[in-house]
N, C-alpha and C. Protein backbone atom coordinates (compact mmCIF):
# COMPACT_ATOMS: atom_id res chain seq x y z
N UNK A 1 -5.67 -20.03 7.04
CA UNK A 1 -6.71 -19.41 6.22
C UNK A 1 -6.86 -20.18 4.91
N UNK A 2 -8.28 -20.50 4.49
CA UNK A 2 -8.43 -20.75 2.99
C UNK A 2 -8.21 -20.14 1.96
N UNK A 3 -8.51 -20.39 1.02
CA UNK A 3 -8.28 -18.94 -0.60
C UNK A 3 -8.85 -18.25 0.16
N UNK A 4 -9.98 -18.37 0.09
CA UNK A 4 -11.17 -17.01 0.21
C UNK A 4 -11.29 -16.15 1.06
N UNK A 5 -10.80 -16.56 2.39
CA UNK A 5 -10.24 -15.67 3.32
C UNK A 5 -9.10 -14.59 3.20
N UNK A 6 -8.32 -15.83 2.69
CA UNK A 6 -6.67 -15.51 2.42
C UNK A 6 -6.90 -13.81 1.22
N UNK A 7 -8.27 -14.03 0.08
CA UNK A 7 -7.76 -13.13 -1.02
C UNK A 7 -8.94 -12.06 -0.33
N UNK A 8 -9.42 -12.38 1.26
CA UNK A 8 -10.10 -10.78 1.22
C UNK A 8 -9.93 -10.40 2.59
N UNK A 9 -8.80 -10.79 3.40
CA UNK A 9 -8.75 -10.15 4.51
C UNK A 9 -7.82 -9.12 4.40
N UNK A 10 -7.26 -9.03 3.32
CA UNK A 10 -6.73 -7.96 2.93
C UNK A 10 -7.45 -6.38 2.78
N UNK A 11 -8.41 -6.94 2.27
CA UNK A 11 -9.50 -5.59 2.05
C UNK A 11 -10.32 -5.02 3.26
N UNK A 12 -10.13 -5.49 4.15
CA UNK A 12 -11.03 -4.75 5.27
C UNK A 12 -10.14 -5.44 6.77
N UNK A 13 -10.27 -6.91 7.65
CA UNK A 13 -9.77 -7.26 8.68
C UNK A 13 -8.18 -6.55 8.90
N UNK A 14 -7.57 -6.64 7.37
CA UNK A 14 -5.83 -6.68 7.77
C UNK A 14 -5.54 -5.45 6.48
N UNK A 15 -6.73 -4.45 6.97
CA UNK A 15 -6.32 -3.26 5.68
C UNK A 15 -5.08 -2.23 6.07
N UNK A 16 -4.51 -2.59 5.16
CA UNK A 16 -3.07 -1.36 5.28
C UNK A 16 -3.44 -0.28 4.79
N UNK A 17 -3.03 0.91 5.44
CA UNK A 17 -2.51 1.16 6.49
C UNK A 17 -3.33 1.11 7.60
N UNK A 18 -4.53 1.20 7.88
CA UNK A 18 -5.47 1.35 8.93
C UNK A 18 -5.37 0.93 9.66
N UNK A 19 -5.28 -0.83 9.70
CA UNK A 19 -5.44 -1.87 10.00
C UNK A 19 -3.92 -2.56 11.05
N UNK A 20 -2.91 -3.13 9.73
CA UNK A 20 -1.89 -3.33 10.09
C UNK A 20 -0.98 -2.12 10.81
N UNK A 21 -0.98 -1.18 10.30
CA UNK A 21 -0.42 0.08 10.85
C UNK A 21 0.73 0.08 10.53
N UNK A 22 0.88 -0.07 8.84
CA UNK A 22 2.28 -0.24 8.40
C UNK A 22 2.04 0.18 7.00
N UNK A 23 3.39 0.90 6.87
CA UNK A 23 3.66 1.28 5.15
C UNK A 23 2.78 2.92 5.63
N UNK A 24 3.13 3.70 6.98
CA UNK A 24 2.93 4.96 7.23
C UNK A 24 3.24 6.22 5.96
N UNK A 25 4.53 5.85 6.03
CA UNK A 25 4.99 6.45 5.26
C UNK A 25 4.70 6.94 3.68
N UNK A 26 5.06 6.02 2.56
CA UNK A 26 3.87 6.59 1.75
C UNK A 26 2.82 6.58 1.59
N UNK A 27 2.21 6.30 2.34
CA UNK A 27 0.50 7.00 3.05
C UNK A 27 0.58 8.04 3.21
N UNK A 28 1.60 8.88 3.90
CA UNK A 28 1.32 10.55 4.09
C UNK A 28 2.18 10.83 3.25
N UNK A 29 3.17 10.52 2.66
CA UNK A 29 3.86 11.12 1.84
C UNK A 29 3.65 11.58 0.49
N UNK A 30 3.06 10.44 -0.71
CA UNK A 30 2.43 10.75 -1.78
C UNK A 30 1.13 10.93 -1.80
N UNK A 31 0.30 10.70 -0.81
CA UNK A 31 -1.10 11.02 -1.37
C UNK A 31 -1.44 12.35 -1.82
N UNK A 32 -0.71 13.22 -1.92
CA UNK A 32 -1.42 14.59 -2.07
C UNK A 32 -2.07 14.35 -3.48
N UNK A 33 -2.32 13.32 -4.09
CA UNK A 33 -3.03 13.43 -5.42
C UNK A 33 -3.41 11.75 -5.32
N UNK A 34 -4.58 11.81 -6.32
CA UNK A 34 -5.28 10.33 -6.41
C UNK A 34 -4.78 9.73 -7.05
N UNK A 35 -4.00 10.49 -8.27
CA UNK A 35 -3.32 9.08 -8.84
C UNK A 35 -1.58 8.85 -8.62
N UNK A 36 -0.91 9.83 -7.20
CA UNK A 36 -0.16 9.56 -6.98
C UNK A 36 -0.18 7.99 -6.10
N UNK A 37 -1.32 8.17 -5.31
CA UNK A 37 -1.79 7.20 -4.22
C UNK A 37 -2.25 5.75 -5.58
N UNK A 38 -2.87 5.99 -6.51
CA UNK A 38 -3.42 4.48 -7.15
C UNK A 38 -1.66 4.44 -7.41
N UNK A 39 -0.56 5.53 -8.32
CA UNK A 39 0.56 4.60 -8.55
C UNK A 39 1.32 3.82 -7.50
N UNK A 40 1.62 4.09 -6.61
CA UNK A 40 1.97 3.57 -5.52
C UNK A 40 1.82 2.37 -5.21
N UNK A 41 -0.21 2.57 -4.82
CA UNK A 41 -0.05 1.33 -4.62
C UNK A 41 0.08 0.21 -5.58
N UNK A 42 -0.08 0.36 -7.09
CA UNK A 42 -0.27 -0.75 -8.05
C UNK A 42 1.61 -0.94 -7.68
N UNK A 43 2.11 -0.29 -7.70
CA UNK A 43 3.79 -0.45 -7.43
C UNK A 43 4.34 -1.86 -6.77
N UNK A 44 3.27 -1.59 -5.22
CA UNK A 44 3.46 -2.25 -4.23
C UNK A 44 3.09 -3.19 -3.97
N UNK A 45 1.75 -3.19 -4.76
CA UNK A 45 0.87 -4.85 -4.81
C UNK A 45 1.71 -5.88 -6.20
N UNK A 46 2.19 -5.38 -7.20
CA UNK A 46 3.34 -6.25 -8.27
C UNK A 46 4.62 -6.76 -7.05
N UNK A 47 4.93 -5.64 -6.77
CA UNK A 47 6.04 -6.19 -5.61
C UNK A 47 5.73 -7.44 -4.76
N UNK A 48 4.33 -6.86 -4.15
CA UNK A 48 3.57 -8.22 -2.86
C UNK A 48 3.78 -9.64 -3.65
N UNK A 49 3.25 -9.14 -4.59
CA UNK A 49 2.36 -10.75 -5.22
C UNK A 49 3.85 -11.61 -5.72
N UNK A 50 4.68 -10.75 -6.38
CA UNK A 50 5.79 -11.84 -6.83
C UNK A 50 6.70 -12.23 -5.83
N UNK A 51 7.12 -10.94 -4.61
CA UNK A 51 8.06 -11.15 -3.80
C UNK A 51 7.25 -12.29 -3.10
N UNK A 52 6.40 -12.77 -2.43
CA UNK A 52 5.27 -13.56 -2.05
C UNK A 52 5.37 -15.09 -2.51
N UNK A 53 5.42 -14.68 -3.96
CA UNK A 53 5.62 -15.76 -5.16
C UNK A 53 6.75 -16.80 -4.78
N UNK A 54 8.12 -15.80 -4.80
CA UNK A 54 9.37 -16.67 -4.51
C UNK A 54 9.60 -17.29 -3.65
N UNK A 55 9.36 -16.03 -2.70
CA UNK A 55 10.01 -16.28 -1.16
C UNK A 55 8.76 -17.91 -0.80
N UNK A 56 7.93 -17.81 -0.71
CA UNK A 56 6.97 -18.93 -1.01
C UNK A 56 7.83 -20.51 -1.31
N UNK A 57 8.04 -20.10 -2.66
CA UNK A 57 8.78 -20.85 -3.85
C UNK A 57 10.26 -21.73 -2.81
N UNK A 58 11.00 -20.73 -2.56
CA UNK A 58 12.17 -21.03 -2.18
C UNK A 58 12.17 -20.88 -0.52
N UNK A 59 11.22 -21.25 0.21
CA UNK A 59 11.00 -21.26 1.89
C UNK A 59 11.50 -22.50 1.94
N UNK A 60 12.38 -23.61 1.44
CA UNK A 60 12.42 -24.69 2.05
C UNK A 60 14.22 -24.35 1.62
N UNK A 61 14.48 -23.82 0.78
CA UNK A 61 15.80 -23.50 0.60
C UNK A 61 16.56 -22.70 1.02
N UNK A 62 15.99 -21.39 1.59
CA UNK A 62 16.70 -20.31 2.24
C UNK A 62 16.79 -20.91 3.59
N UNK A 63 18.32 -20.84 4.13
CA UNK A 63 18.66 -20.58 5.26
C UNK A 63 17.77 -19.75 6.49
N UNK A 64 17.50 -20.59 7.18
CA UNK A 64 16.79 -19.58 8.68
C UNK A 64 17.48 -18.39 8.82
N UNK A 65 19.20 -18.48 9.11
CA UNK A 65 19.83 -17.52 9.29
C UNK A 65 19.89 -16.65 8.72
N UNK A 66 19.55 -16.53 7.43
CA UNK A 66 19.90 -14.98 6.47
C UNK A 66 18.78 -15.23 5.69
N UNK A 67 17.64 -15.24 6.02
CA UNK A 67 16.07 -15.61 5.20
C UNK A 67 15.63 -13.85 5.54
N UNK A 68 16.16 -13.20 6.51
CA UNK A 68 15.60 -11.67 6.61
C UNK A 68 16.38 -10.91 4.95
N UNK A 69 17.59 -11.61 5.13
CA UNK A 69 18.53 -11.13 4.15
C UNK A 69 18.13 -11.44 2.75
N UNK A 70 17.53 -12.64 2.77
CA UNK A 70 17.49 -13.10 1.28
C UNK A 70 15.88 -12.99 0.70
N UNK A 71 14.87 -12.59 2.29
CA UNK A 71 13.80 -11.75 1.45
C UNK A 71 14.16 -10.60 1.08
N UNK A 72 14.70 -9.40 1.27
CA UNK A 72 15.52 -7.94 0.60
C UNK A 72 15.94 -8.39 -0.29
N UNK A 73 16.86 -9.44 -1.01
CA UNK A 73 17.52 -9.15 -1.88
C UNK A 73 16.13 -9.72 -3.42
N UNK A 74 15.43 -10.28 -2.65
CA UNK A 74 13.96 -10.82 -3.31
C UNK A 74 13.20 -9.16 -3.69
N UNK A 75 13.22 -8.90 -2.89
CA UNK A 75 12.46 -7.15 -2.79
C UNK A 75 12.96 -6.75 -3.60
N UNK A 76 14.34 -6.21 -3.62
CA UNK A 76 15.19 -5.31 -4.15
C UNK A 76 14.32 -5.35 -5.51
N UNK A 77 15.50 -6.33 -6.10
CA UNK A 77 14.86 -6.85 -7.25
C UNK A 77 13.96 -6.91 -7.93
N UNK A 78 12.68 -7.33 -7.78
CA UNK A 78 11.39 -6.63 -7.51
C UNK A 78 10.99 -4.82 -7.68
N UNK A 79 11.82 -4.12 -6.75
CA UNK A 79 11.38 -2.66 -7.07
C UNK A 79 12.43 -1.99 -7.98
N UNK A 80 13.40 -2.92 -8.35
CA UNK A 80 14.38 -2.49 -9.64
C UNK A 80 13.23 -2.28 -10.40
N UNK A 81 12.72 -3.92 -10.98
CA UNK A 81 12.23 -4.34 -11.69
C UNK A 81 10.88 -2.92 -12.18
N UNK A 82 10.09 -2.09 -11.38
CA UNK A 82 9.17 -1.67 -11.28
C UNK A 82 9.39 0.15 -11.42
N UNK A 83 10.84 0.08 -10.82
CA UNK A 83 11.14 1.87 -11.17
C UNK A 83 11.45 1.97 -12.42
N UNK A 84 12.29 0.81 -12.73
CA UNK A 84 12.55 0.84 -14.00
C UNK A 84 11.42 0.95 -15.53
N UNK A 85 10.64 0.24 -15.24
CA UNK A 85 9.15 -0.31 -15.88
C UNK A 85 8.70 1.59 -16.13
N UNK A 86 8.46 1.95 -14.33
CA UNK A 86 7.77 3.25 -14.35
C UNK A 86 8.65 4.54 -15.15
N UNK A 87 9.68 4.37 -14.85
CA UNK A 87 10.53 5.54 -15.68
C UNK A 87 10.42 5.28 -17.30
N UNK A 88 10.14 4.00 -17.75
CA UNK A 88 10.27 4.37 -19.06
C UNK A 88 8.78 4.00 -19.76
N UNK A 89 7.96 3.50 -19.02
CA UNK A 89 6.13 3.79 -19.55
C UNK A 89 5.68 5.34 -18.86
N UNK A 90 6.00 5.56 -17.57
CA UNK A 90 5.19 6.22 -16.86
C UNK A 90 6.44 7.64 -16.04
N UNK A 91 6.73 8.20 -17.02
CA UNK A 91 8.04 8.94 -16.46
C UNK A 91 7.31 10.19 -15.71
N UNK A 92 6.54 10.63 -15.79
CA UNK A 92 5.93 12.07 -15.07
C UNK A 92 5.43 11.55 -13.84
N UNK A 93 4.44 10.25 -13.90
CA UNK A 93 4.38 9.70 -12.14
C UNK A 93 5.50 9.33 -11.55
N UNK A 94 6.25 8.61 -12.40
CA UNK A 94 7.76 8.42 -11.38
C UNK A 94 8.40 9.32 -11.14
N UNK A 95 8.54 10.89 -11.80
CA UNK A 95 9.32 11.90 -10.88
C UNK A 95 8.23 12.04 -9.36
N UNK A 96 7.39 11.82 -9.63
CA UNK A 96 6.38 12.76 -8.99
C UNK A 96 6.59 11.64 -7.68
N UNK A 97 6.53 10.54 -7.61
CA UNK A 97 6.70 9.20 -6.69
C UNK A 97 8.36 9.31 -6.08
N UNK A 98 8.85 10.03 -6.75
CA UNK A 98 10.41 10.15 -6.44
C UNK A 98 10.85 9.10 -5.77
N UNK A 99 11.94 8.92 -4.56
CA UNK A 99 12.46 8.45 -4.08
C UNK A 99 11.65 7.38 -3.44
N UNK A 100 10.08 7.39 -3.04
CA UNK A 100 9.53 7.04 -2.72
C UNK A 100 9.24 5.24 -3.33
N UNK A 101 9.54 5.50 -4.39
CA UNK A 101 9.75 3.90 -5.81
C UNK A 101 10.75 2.83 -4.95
N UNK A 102 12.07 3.44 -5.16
CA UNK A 102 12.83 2.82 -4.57
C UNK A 102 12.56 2.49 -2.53
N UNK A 103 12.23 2.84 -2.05
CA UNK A 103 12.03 2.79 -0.94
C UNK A 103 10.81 1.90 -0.55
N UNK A 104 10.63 1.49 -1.65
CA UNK A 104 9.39 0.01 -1.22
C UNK A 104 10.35 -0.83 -0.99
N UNK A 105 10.85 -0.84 -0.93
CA UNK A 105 12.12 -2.11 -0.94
C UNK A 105 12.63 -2.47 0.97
N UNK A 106 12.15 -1.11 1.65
CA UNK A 106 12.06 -0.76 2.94
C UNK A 106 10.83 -1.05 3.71
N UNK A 107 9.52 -1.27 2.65
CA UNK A 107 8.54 -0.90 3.06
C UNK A 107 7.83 -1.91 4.25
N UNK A 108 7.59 -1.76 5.33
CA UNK A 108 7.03 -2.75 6.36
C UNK A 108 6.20 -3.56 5.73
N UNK A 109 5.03 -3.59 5.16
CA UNK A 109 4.36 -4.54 4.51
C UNK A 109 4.68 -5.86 4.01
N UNK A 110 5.65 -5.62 3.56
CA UNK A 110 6.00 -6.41 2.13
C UNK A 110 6.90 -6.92 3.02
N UNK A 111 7.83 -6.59 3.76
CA UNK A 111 8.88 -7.67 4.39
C UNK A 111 7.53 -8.41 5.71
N UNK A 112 6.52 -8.02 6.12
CA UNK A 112 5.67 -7.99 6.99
C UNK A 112 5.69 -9.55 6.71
N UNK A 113 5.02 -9.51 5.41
CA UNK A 113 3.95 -10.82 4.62
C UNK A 113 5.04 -11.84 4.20
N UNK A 114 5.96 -11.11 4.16
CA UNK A 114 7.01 -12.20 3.54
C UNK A 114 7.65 -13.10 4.90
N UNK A 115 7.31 -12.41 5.71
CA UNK A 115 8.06 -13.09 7.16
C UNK A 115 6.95 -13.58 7.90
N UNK A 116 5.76 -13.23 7.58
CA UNK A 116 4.44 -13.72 8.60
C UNK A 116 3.58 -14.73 7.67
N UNK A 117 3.64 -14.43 6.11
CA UNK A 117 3.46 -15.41 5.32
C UNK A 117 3.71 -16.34 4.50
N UNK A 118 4.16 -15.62 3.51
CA UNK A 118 5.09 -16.26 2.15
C UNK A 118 6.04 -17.25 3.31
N UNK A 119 6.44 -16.72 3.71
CA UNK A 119 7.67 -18.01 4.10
C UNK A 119 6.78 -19.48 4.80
N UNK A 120 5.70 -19.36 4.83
CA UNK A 120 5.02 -20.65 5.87
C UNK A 120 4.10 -21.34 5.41
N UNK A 121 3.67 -20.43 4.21
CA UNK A 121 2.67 -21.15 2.98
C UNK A 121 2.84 -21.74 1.81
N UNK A 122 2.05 -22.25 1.33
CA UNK A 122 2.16 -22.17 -0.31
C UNK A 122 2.43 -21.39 -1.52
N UNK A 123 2.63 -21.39 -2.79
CA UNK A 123 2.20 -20.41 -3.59
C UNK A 123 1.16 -19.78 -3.96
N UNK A 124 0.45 -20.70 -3.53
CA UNK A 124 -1.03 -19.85 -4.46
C UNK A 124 -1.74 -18.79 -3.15
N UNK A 125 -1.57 -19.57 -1.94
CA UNK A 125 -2.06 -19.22 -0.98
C UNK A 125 -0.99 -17.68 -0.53
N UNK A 126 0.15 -17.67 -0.79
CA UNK A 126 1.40 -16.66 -0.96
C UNK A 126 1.19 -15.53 -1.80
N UNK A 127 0.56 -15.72 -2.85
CA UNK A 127 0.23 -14.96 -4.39
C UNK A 127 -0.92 -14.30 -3.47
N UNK A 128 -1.87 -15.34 -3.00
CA UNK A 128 -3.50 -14.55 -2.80
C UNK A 128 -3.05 -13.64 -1.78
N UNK A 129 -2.11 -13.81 -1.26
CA UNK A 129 -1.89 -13.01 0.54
C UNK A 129 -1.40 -11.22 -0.22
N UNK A 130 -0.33 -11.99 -1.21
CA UNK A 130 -0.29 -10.18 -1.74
C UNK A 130 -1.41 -9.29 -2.35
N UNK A 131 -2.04 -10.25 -3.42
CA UNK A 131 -2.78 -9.38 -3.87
C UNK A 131 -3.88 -8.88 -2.86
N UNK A 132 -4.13 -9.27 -2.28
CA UNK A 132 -5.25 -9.12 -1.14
C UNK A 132 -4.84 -7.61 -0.38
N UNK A 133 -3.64 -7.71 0.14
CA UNK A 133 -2.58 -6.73 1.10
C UNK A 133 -2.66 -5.70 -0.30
N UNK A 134 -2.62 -6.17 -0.84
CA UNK A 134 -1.85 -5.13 -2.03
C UNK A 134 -2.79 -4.01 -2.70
N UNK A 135 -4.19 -4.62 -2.90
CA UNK A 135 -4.95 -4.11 -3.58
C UNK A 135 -5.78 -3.10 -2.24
N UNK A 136 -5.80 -3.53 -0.79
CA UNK A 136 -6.01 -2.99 0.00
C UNK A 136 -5.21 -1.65 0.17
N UNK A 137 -4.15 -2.00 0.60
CA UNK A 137 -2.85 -0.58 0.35
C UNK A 137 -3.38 0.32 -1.03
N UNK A 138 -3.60 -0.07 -1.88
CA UNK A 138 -3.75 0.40 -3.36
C UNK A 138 -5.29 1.27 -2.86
N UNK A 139 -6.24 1.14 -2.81
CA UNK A 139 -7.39 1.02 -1.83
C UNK A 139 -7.44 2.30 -1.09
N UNK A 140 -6.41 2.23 -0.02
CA UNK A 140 -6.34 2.99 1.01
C UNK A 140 -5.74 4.38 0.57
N UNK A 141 -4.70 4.34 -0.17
CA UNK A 141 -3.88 5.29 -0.82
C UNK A 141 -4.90 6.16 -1.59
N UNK A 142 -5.44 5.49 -2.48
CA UNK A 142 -6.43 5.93 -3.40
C UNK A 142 -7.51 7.19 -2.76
N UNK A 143 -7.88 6.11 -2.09
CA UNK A 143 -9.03 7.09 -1.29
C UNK A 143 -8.81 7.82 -0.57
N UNK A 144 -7.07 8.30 0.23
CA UNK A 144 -7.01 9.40 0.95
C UNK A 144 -6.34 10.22 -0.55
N UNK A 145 -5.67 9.87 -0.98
CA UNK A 145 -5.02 10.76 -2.60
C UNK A 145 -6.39 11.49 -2.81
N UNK A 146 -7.57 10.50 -3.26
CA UNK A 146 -8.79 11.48 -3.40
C UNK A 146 -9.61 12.26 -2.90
N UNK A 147 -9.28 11.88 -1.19
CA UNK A 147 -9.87 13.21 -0.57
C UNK A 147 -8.94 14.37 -0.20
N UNK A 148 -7.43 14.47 -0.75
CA UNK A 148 -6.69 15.07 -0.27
C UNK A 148 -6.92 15.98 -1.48
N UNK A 149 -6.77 15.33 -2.71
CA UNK A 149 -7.42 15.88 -3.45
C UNK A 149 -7.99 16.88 -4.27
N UNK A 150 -9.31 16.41 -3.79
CA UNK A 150 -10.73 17.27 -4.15
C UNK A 150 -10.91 18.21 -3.18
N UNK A 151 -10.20 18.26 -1.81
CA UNK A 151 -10.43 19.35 -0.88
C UNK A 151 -9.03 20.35 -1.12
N UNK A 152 -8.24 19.79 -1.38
CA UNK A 152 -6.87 20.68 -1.73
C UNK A 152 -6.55 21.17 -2.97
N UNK A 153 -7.36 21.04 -3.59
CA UNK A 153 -7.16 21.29 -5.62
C UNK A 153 -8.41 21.45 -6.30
N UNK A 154 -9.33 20.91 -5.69
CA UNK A 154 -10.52 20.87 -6.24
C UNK A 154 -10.75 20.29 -7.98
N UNK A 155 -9.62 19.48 -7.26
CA UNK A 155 -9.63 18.35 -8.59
C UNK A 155 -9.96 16.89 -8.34
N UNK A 156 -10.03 16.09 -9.10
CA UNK A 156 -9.93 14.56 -8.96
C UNK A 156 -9.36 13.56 -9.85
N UNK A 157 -8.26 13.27 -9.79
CA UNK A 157 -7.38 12.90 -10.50
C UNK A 157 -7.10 13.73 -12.20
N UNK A 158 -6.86 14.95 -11.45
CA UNK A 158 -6.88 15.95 -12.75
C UNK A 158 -7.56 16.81 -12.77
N UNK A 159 -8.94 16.54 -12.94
CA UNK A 159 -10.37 16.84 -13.75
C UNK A 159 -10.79 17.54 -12.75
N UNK A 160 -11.43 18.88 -13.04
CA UNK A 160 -12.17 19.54 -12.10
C UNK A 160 -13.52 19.02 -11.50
N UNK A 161 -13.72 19.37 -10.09
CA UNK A 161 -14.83 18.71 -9.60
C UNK A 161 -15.72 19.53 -9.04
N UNK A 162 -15.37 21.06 -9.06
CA UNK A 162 -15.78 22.24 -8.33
C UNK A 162 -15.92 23.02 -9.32
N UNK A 163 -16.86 24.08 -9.29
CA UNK A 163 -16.68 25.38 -9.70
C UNK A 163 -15.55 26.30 -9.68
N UNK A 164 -15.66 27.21 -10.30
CA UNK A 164 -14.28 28.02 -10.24
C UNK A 164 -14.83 28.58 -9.47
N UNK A 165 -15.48 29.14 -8.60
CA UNK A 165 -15.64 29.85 -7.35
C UNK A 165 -14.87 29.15 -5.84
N UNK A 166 -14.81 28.04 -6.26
CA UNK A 166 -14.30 27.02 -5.18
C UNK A 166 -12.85 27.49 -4.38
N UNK A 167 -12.85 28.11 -3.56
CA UNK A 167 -11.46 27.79 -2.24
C UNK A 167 -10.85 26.54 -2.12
N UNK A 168 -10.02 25.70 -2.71
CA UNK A 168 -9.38 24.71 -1.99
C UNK A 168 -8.96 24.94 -0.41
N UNK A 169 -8.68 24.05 0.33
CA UNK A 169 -7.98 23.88 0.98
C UNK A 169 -6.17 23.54 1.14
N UNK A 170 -5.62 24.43 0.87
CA UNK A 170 -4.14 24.23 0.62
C UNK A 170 -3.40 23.47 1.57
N UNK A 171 -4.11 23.38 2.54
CA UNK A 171 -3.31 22.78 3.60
C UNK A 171 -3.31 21.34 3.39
N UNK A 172 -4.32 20.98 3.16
CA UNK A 172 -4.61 19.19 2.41
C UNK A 172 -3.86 18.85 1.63
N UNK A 173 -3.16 19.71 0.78
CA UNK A 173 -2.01 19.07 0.06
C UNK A 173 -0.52 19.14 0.47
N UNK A 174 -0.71 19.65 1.87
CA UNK A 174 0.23 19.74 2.36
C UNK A 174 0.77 18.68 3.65
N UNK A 175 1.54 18.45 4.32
CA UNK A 175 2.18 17.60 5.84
C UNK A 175 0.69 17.53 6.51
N UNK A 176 0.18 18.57 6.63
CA UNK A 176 -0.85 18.63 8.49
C UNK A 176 -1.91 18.05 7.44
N UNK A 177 -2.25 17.66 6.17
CA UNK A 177 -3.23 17.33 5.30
C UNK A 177 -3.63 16.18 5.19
N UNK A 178 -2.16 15.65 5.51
CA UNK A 178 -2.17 14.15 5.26
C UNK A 178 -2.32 13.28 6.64
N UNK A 179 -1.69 14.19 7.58
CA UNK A 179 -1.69 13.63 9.31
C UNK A 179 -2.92 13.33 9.38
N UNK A 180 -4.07 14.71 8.99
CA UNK A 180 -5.20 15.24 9.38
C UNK A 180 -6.22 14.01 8.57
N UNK A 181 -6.05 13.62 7.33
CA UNK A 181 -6.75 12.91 6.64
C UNK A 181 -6.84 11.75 6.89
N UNK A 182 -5.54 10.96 7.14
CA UNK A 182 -5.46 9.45 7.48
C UNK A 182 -5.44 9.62 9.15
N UNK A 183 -5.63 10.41 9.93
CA UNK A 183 -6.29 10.50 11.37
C UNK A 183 -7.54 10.09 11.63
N UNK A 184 -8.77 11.23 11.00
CA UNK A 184 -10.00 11.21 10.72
C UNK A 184 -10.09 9.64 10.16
N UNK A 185 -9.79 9.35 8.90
CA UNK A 185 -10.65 7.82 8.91
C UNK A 185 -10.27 6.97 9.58
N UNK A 186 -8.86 6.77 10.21
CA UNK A 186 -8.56 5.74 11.48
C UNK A 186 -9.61 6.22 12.21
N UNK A 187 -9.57 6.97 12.67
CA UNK A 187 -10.51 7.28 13.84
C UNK A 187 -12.28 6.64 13.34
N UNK A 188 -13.12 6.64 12.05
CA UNK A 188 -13.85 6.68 11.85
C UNK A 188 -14.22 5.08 11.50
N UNK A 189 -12.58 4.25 11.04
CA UNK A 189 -12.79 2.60 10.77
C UNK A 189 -13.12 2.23 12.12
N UNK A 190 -12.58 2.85 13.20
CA UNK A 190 -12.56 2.27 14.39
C UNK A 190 -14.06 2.46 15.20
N UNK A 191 -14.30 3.50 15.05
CA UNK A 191 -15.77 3.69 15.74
C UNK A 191 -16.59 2.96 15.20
N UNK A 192 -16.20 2.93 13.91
CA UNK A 192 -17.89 1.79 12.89
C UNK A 192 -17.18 0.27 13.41
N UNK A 193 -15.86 -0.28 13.75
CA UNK A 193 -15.91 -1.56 14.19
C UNK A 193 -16.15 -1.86 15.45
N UNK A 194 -15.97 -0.98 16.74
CA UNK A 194 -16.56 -0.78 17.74
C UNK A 194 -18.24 -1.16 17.91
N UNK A 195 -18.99 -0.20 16.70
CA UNK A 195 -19.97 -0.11 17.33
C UNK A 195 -20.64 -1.71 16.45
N UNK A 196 -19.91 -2.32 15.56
CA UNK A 196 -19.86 -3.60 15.07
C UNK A 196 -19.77 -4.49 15.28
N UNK A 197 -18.74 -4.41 17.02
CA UNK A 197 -18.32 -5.59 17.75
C UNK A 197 -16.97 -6.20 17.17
N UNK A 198 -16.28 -5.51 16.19
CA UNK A 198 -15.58 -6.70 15.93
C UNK A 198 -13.97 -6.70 15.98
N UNK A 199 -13.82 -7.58 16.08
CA UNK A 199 -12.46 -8.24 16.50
C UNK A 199 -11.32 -8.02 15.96
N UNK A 200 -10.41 -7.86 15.82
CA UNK A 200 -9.31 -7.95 14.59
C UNK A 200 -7.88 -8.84 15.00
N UNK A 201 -7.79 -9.91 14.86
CA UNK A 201 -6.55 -10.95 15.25
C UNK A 201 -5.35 -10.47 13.84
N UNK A 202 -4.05 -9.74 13.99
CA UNK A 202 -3.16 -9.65 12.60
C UNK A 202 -2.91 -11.14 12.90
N UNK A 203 -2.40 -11.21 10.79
CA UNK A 203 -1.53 -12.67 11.00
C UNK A 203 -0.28 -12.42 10.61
């Protein structure tokens, strides 16, 4: 892939979660709010782009044999770097992100790109692959956080969006809310690329 490919197949061909079908997990886990879903993903795309960066950087130096090993300890590092950051700028989203911070460090994505990309490319071309992945994830999160939302709170990132006459839906901020939410638009990316014709090769 060129730049230009490289910094937008992230956003739609190879969109996480939809797409790749990875990083499930906090997809249903934090979205019950929009700006649990934007922290997340800005979390995860700093992680992409630098872990990306190194592993990139140092692909001619890491050992084949323990290169699974020595992208994690690249990660780790990385989501030190970022809980830490969040607990002391952003301490009310990081309770709220809980355990979830540290556990990017697990996250399929990010070891995904680092083993399908970063390790076989360049830097710049390594850098573009995260932010691309990253801002997509960021993207995806966002927009189910906001429909989970405005139908479960009748808020939007805070701010009321309804009348006070309004019924939320409680269940949307709940387990079957989130199954139910990121179901429906899989189901709905797929019918509009169907009826689009189009293809999707992961890299």
């Amino acid at each position: 892939m060129n730049l230009r490919q490289t910094l937008t197949h992230g956003l739609w061909r190879d969109l996480p979660p939809f797409r790749l079908v990875l990083g499930l997990c906090p997809s249903l886990a934090v979205t019950s709010a929009a700006e649990n879903g934007l922290g997340m993903g800005v979390a995860v795309t700093f992680v992409l782009i630098f872990s990306n960066m190194f592993i990139s950087l140092l692909r001619n130096v890491i050992p084949n044999k323990v290169r699974i090993a020595s992208f994690i300890v690249v990660i780790a590092t990385l989501v030190v770097l970022v809980e830490l950051f969040m607990k002391a700028y952003f301490f009310p989203l990081s309770q709220k992100l809980g355990i979830y911070i540290p556990l990017i460090v697990v996250n399929c994505i990010i070891l995904g790109r680092a083993e399908a990309f970063a390790s076989r490319n360049p830097v710049h071309l390594s850098m573009a692959d995260g932010l691309s992945v990253g801002l997509g994830f960021t993207m995806s999160l966002t927009v189910v956080g906001s429909i989970r939302e405005i139908l479960g709170q009748g808020t939007w990132f805070g701010m009321p969006v309804f009348p006070a006459s309004f019924e939320p839906f409680g269940f949307m901020v709940q387990a079957p809310g989130a199954f139910l939410c990121l179901g429906v638009m899989l189901g709905l990316m797929n019918a509009w690329s169907r009826r689009r014709g189009e293809i999707f090769i992961q890299t």
